[in-house]
Protein backbone atom coordinates (compact mmCIF):
# COMPACT_ATOMS: atom_id res chain seq x y z
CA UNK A 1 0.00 0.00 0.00
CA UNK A 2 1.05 3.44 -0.86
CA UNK A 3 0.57 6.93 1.08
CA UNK A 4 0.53 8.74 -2.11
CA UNK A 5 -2.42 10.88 -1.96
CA UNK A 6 -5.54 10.61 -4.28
CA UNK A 7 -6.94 12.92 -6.65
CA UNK A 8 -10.46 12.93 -5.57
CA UNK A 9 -13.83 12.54 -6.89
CA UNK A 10 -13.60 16.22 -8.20
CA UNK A 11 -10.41 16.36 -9.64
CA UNK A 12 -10.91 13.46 -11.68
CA UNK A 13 -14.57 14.06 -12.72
CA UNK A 14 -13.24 17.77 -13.72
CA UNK A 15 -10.27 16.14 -15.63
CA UNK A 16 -12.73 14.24 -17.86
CA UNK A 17 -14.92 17.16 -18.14
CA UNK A 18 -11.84 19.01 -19.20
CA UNK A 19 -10.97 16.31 -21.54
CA UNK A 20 -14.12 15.94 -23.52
CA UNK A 21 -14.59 19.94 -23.56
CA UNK A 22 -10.78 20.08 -25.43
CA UNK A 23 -11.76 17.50 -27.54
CA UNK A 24 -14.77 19.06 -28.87
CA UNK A 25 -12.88 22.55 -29.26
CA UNK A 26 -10.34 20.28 -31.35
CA UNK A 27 -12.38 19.09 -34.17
CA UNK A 28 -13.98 22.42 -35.31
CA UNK A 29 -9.92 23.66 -34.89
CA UNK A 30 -9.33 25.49 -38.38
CA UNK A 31 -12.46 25.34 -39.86
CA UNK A 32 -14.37 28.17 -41.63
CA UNK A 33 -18.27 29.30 -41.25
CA UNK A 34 -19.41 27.26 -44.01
CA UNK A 35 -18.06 24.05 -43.05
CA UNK A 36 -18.63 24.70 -39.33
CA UNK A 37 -21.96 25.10 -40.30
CA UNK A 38 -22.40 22.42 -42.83
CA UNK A 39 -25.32 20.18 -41.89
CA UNK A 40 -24.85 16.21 -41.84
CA UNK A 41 -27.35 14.59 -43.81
CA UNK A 42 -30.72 16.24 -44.71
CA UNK A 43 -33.12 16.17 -42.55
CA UNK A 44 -30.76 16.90 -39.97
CA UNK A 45 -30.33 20.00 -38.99
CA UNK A 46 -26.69 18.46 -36.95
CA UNK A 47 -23.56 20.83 -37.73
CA UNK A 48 -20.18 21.25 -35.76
CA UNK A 49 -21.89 24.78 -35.28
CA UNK A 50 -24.67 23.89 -34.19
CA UNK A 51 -23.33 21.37 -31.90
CA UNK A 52 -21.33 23.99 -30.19
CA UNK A 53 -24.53 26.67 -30.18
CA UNK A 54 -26.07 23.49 -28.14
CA UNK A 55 -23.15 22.70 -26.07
CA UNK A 56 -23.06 26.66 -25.03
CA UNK A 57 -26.84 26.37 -24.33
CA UNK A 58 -26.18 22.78 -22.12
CA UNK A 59 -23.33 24.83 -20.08
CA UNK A 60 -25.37 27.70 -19.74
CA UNK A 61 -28.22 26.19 -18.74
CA UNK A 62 -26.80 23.32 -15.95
CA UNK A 63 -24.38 25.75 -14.73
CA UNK A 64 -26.43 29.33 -14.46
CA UNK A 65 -30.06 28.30 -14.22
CA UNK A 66 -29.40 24.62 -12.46
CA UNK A 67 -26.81 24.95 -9.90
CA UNK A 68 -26.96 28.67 -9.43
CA UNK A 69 -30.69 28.00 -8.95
CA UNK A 70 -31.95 31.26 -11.43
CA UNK A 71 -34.55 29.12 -13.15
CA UNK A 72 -35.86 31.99 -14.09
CA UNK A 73 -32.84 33.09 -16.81
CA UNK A 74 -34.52 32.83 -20.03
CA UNK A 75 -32.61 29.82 -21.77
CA UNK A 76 -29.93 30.70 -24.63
CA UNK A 77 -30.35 31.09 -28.34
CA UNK A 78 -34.53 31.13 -27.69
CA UNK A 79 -34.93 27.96 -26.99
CA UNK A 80 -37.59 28.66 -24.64
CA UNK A 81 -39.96 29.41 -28.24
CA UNK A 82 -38.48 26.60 -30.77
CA UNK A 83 -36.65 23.47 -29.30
CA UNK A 84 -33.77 23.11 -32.01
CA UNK A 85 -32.77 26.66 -32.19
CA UNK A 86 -29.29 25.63 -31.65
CA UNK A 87 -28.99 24.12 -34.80
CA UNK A 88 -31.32 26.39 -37.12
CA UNK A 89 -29.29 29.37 -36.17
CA UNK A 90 -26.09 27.52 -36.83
CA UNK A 91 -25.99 28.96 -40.41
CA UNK A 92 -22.69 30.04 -42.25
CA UNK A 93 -21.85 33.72 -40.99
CA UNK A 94 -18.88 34.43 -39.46
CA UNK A 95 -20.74 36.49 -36.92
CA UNK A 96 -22.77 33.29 -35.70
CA UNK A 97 -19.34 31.40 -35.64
CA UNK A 98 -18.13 34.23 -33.08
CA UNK A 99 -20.90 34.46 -31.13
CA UNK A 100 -21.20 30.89 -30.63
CA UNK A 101 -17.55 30.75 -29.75
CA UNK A 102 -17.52 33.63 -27.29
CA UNK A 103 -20.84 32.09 -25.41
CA UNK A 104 -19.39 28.67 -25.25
CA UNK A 105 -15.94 30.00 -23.95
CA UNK A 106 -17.73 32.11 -21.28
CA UNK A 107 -20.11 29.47 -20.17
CA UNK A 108 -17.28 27.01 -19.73
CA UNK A 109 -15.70 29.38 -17.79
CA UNK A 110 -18.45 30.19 -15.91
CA UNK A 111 -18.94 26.34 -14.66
CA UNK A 112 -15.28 25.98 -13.29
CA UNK A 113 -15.42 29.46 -11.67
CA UNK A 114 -18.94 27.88 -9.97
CA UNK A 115 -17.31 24.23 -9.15
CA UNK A 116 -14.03 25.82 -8.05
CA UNK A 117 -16.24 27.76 -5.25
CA UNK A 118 -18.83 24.74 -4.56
CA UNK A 119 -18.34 21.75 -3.27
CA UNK A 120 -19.69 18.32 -5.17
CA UNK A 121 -22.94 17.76 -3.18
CA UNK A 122 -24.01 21.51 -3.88
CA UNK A 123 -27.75 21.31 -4.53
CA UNK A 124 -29.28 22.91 -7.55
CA UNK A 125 -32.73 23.24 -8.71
CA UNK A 126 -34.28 21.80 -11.53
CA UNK A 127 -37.80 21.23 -12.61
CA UNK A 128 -37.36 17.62 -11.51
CA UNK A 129 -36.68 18.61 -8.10
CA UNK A 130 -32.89 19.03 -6.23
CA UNK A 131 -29.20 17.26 -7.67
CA UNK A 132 -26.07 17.47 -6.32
CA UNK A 133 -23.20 19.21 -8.60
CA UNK A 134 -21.54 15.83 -9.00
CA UNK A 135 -24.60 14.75 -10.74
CA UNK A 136 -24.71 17.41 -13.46
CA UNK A 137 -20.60 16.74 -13.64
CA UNK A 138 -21.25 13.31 -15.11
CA UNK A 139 -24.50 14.44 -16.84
CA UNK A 140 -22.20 16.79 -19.12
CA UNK A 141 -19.22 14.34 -19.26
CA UNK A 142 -21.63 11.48 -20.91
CA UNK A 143 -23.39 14.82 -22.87
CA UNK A 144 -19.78 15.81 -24.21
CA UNK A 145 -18.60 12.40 -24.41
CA UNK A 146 -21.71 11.66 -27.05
CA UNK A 147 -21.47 15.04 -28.91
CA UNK A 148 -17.61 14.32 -29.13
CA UNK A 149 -18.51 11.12 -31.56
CA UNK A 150 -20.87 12.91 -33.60
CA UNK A 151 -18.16 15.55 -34.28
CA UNK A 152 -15.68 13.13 -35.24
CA UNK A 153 -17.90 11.76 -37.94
CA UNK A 154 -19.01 15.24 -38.77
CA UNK A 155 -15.11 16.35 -39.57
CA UNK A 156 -14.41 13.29 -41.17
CA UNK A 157 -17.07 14.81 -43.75
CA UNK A 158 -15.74 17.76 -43.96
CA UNK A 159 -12.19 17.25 -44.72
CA UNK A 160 -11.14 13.46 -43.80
CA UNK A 161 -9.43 14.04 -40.29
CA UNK A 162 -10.16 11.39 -37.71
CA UNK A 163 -8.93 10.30 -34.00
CA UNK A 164 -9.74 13.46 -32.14
């Protein structure tokens, strides 16, 4: 038996969190507003942009109406009036691109300003009733985790790259 010390339950759920977050940034890495946007296969409406619109709105969402417990924030890219706005607003504009990058960016920082200050069995509200933080942590590490295969296959259509 060793005395080296363990991580922890949050160190290591934050590592995969990390992980999956920098692996989503990685495949849209050098891509431009059309083929960020560019939809899978018709009907779909499933894009690398609108994947990161939707993993802005997931952040925002968990993190600033969940665990900070304001419900009443109205939720992002006005999804409160049409379900799949995150993905019909994902269109080829260079402005949306921004946008979408700036949100996600200050979301994601917003979550490990908010776990850095709370500890794991933090209680936030949602319409379901009360969950711990740690709860939400492996909610968005399976969320990533799935959104991370579907960009894969996504950049593989866009310009062959795999293995991210």
């Amino acid at each position: 038996m060793t005395d080296e010390p363990t991580r922890g339950e949050p160190a290591v759920l934050q590592e995969y969190l990390d992980h999956f977050r920098a692996t989503f940034e990685r495949q849209c890495e050098g891509l431009d507003a059309e083929q960020l946007a560019r939809r899978s296969v018709p009907p779909s409406t499933l894009s690398l942009l609108g994947l990161l619109r939707h993993l802005a709105a997931v952040e925002f969402s968990w993190w600033r109406r969940v665990m900070d417990r304001r419900l009443d924030l109205p939720k992002m890219w006005g999804k409160d009036e049409h379900r799949d706005a995150d993905f019909d607003g994902a269109v080829a504009d260079d402005a949306v691109v921004a946008e979408a990058w700036a949100a996600w960016r200050a979301e994601v920082a917003y979550a490990r300003e908010f776990q850095e200050s709370h500890p794991m069995d933090h209680l936030g509200q949602h319409d379901d009733g009360d969950l711990e933080m740690r709860e939400v942590v492996v909610h968005l590490i399976e969320e990533y985790a799935r959104h991370c295969g579907h960009a894969d296959l996504l950049r593989e259509c866009i310009d062959g790259r795999t293995g991210q």
